[in-house]
C-alpha atoms as a PDB file:
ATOM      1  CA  UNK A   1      85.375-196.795-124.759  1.00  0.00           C
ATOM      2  CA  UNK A   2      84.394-196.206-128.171  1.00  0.00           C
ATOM      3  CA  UNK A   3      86.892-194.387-130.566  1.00  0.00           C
ATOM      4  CA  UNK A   4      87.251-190.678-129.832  1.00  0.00           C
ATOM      5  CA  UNK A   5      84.598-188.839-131.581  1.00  0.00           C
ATOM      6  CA  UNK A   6      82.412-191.849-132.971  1.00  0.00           C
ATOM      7  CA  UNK A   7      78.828-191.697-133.223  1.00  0.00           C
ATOM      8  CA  UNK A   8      76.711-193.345-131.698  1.00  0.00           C
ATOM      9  CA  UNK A   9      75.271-194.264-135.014  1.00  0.00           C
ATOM     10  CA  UNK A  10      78.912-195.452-135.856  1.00  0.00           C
ATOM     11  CA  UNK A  11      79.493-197.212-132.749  1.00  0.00           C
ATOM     12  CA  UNK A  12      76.032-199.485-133.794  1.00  0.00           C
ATOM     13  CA  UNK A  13      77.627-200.084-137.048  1.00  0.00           C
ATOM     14  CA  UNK A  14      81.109-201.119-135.337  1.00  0.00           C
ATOM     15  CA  UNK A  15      79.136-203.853-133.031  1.00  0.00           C
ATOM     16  CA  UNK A  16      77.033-204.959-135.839  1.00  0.00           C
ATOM     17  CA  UNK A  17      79.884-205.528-137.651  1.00  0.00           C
ATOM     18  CA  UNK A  18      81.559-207.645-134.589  1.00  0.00           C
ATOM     19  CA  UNK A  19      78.348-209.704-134.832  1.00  0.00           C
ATOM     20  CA  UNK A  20      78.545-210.659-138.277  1.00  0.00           C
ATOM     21  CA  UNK A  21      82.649-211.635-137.894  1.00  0.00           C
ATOM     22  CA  UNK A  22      82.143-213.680-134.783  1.00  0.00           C
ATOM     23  CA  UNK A  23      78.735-215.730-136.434  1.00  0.00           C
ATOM     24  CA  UNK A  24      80.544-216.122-139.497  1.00  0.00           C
ATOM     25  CA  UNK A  25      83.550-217.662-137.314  1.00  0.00           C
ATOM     26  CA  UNK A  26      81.164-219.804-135.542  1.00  0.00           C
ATOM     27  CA  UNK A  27      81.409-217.719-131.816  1.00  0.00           C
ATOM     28  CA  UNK A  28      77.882-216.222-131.620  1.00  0.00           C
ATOM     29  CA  UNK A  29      75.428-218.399-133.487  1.00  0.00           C
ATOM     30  CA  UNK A  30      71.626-217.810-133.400  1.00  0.00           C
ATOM     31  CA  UNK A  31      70.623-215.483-130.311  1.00  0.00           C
ATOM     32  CA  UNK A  32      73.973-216.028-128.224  1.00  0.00           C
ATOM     33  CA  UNK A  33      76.055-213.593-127.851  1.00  0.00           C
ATOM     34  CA  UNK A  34      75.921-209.986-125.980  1.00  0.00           C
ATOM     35  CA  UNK A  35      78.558-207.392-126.814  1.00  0.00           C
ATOM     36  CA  UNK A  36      78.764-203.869-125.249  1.00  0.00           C
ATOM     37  CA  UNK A  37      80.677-200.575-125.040  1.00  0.00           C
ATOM     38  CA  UNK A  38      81.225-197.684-122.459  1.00  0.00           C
ATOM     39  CA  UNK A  39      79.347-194.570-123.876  1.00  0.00           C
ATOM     40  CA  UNK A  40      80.613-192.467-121.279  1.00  0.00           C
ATOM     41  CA  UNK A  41      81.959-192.543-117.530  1.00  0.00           C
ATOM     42  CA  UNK A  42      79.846-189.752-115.792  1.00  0.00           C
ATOM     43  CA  UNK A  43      77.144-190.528-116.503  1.00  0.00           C
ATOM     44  CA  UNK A  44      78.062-193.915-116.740  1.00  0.00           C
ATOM     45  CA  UNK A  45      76.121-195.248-120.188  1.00  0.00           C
ATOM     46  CA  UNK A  46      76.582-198.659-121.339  1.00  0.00           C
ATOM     47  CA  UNK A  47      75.471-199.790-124.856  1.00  0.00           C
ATOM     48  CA  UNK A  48      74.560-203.528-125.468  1.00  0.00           C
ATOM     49  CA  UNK A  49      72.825-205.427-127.017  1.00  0.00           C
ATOM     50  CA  UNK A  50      69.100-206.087-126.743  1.00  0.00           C
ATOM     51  CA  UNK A  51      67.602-208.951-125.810  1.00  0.00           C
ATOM     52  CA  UNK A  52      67.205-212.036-128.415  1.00  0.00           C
ATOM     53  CA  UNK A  53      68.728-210.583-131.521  1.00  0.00           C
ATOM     54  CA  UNK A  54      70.469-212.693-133.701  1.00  0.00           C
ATOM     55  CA  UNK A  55      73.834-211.895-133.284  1.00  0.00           C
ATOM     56  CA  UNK A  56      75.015-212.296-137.629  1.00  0.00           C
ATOM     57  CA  UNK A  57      71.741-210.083-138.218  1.00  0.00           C
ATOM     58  CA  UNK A  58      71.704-207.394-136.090  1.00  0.00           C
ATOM     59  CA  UNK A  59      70.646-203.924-137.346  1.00  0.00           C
ATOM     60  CA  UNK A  60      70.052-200.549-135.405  1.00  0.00           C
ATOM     61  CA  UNK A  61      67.189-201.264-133.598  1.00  0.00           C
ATOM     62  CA  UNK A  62      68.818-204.187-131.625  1.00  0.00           C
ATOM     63  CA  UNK A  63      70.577-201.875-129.170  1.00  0.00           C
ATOM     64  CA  UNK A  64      69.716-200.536-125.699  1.00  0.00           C
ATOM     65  CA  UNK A  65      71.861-198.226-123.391  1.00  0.00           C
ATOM     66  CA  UNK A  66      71.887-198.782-119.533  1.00  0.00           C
ATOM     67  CA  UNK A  67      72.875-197.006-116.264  1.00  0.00           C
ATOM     68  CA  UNK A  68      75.229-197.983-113.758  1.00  0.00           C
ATOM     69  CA  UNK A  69      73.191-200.802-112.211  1.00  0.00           C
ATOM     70  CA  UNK A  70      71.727-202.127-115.603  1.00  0.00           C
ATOM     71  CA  UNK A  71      68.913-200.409-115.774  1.00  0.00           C
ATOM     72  CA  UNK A  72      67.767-199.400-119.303  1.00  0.00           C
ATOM     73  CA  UNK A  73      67.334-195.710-119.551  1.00  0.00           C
ATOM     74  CA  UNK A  74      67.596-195.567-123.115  1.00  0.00           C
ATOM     75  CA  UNK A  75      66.612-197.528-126.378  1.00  0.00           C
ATOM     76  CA  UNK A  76      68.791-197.252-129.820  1.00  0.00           C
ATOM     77  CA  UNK A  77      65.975-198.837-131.437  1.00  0.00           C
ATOM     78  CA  UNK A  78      63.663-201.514-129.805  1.00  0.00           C
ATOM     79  CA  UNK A  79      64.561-204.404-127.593  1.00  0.00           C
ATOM     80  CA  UNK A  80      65.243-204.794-123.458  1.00  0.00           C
ATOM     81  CA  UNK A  81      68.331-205.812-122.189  1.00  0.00           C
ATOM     82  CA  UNK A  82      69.725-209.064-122.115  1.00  0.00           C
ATOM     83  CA  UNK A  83      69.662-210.909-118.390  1.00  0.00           C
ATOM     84  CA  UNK A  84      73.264-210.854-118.575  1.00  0.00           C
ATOM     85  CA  UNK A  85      73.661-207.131-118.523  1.00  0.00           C
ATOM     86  CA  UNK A  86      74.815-206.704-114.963  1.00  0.00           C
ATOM     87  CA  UNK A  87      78.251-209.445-116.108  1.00  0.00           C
ATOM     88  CA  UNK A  88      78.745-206.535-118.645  1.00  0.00           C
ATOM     89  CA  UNK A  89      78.272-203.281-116.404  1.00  0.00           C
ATOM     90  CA  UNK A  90      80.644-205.174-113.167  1.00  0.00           C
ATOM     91  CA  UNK A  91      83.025-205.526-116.128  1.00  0.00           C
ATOM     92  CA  UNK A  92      83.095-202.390-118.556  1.00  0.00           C
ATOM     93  CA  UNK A  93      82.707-200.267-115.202  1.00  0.00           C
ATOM     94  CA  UNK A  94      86.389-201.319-114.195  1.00  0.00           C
ATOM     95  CA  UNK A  95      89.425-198.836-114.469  1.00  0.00           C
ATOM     96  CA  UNK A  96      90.441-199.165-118.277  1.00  0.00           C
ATOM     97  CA  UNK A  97      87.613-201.240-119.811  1.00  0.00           C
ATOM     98  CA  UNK A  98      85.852-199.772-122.318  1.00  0.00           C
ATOM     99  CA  UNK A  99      84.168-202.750-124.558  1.00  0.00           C
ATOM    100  CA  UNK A 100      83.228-206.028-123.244  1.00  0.00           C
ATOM    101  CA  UNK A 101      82.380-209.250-125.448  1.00  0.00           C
ATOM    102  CA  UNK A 102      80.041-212.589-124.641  1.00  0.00           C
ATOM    103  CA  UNK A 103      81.095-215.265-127.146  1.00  0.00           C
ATOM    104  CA  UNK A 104      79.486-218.800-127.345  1.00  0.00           C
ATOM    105  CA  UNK A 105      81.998-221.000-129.367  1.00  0.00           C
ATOM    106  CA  UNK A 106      82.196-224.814-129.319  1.00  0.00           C
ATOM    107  CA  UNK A 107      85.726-225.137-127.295  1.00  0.00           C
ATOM    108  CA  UNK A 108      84.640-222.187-124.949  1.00  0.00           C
ATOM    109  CA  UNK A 109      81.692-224.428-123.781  1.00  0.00           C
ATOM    110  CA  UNK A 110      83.779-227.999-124.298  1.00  0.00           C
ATOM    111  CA  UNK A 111      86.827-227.166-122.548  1.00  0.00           C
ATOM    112  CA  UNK A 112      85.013-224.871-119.613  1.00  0.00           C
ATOM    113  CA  UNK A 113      83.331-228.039-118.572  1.00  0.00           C
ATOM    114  CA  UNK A 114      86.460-230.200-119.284  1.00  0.00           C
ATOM    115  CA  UNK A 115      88.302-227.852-116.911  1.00  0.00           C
ATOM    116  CA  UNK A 116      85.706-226.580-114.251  1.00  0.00           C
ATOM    117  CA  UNK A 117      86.601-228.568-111.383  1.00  0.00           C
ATOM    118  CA  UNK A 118      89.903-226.982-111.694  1.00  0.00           C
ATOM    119  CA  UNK A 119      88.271-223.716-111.291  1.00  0.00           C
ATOM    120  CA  UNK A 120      90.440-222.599-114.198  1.00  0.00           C
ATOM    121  CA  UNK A 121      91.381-223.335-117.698  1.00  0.00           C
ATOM    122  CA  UNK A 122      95.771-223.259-118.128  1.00  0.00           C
ATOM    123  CA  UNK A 123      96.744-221.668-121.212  1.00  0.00           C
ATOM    124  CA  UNK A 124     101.112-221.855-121.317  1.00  0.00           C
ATOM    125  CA  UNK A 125     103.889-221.610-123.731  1.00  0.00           C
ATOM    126  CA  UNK A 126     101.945-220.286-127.137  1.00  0.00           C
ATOM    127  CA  UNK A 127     103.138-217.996-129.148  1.00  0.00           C
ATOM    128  CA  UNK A 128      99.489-216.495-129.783  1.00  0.00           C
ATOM    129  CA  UNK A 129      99.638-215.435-125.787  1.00  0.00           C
ATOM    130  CA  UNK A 130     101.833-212.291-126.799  1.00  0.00           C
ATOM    131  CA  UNK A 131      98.097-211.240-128.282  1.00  0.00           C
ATOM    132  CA  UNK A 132      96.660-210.136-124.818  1.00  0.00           C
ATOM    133  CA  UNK A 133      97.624-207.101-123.413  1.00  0.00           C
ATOM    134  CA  UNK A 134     100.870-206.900-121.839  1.00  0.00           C
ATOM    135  CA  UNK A 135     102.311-209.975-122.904  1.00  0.00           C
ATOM    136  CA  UNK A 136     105.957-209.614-124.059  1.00  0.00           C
ATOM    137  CA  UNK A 137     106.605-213.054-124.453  1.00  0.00           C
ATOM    138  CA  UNK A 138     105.112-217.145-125.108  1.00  0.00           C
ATOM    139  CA  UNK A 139     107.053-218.480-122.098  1.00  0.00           C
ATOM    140  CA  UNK A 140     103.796-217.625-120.089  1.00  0.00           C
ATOM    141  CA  UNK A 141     101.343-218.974-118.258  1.00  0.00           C
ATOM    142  CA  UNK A 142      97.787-217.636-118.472  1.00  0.00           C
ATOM    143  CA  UNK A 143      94.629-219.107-116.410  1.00  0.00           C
ATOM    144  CA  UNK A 144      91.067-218.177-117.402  1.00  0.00           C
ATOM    145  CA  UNK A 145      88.517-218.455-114.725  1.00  0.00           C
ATOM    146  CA  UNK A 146      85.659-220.886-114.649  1.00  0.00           C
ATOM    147  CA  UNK A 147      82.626-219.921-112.917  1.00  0.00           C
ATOM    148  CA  UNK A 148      79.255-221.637-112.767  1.00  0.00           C
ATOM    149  CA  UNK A 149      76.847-221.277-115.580  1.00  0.00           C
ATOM    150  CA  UNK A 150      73.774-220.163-113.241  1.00  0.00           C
ATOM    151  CA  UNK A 151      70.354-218.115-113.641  1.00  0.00           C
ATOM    152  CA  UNK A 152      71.309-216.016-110.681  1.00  0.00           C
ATOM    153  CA  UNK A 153      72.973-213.294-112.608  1.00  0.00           C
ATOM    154  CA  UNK A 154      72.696-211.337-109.243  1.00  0.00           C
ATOM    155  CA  UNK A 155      74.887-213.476-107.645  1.00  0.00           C
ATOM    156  CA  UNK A 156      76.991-214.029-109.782  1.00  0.00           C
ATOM    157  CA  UNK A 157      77.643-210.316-110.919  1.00  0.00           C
ATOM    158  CA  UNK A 158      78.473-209.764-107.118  1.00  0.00           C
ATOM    159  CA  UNK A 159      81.124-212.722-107.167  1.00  0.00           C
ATOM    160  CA  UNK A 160      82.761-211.314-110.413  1.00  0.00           C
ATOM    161  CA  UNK A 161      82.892-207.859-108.156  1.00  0.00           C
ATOM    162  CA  UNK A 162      84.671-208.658-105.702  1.00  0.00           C
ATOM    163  CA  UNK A 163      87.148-211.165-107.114  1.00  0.00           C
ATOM    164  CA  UNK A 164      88.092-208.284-109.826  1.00  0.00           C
ATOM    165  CA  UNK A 165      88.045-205.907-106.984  1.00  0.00           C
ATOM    166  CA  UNK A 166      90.690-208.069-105.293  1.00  0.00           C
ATOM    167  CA  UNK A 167      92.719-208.156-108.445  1.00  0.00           C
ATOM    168  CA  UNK A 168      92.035-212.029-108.904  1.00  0.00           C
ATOM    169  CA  UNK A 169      94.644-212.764-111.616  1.00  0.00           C
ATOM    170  CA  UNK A 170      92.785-215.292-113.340  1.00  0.00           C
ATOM    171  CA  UNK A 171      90.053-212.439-114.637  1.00  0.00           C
ATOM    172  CA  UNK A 172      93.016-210.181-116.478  1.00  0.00           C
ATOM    173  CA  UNK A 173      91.549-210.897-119.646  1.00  0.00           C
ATOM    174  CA  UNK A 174      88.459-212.529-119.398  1.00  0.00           C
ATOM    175  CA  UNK A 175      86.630-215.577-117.784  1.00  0.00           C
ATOM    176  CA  UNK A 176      84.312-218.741-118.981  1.00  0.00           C
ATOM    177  CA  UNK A 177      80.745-219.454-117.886  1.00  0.00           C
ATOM    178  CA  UNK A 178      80.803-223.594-117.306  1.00  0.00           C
ATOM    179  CA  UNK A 179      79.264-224.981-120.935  1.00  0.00           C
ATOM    180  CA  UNK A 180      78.192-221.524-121.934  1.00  0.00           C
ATOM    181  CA  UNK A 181      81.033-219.192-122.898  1.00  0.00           C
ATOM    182  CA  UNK A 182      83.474-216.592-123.010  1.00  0.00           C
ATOM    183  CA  UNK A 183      83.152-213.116-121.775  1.00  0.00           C
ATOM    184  CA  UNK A 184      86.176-210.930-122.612  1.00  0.00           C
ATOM    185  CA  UNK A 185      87.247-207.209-122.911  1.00  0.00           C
ATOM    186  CA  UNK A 186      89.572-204.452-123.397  1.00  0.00           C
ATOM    187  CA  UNK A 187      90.499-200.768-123.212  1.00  0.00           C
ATOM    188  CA  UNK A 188      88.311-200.305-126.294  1.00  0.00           C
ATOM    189  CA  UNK A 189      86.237-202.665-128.722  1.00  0.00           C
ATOM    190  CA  UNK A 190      89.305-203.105-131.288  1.00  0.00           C
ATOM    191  CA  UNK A 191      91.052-204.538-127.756  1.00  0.00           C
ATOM    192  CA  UNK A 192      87.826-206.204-126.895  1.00  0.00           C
ATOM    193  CA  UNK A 193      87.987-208.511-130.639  1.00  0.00           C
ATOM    194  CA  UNK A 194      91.315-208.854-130.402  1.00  0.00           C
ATOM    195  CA  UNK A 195      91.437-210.378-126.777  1.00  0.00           C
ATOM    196  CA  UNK A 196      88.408-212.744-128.369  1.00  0.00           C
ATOM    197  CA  UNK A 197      90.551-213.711-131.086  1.00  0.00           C
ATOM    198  CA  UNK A 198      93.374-214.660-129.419  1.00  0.00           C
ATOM    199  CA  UNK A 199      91.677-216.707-126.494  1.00  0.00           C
ATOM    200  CA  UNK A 200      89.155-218.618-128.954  1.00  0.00           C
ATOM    201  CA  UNK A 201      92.457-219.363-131.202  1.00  0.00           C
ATOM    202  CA  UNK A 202      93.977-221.139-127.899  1.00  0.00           C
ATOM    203  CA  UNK A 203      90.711-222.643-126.921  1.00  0.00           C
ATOM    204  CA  UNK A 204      91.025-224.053-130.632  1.00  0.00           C
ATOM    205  CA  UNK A 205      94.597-225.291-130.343  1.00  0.00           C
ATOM    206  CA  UNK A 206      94.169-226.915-126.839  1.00  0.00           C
ATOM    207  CA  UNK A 207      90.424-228.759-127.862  1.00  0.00           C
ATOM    208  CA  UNK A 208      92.754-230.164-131.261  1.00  0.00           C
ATOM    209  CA  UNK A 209      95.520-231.248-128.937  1.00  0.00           C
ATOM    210  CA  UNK A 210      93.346-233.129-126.555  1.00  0.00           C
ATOM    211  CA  UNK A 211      91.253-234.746-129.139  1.00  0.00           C
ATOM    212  CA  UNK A 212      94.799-235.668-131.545  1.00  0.00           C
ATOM    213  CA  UNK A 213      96.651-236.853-127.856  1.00  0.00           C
ATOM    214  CA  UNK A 214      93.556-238.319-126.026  1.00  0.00           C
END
């Protein structure tokens, strides 16, 4: 969730913030991008981004704040939610998630086409692994999940339920949308970048290695 006794006001500011870091690293260019954080549990109040905002530009106006099932039932300024908000509510609705975060990057979308048939992209041995949460050591072996990029975002919010329901160990930290993206999170939105960070580092390294080895 957001940091104990934020504002909402200040929780805007934090994810505006996020926006400008990840387009100035080249992870949420133009209007890609959705990142959100729990407001609260009972009610449960989600707060994401609005629809079609530039992601480096966006102000307090580009906020909405949604129920349990994604509906919008309040605006921070002016805007509708993004399609993708269910993939953010299935997510930030689990035990411990409080922040979730939809990156586009250039070896998120390479390498989760390079490795979709495999239904998962390996990630073993680095160092930068002992970034996630609960990783004590680089002698590890992490796989990210690789769904289908689709426009049924029904369907696919259902999927993500019950494979995190069955504590699917390829969606610990995160999963990739097939030539779209990353979606990530953690127990708060510090986590949330962090967990970003480290996986778009790897996706880095491993896109290098193939192209210096291929």
């Amino acid at each position: 969730m957001s940091a104990a006794g934020e504002s909402l006001s200040e929780t805007i500011q934090s994810l505006c913030a996020i926006g400008r870091e990840f387009h100035g690293r080249g992870w949420s260019l133009g209007t890609s991008s959705n990142f959100s954080t729990v407001l609260s549990r009972d009610p449960f109040r989600l707060l994401i981004t609005a629809s079609g905002k530039d992601k480096g530009r966006l102000s307090t106006d580009d906020f909405v704040i949604v129920d349990e099932h994604g509906t919008q039932v309040d605006s921070a300024g002016i805007g509708k939610p993004s399609a993708e908000t269910l993939l953010h509510v299935v997510a930030a609705r689990r035990p411990g998630v409080g922040a979730v975060l939809h990156t586009h990057s250039i070896w998120a979308t390479c390498l989760s086409d390079l490795y979709h048939a495999q239904g998962a992209l390996p990630i073993e041995g680095y160092e930068m692994l002992k970034g996630l949460e609960g990783i004590k050591t680089h002698d590890h072996k992490e796989r990210i999940r690789i769904f289908q990029n689709t426009q049924d975002i029904a369907a696919l919010s259902a999927e993500l339920q019950q494979l995190l329901d069955s504590q699917d160990q390829t969606l610990r930290f995160g999963y990739l949308l097939r030539r779209h993206g990353l979606y990530t999170w953690g127990r708060d939105l510090a986590e949330a970048r962090r967990h970003v960070e480290i996986l778009e580092f790897l996706f880095e390294v491993i896109g290098h290695t193939l192209t210096l080895t291929g």
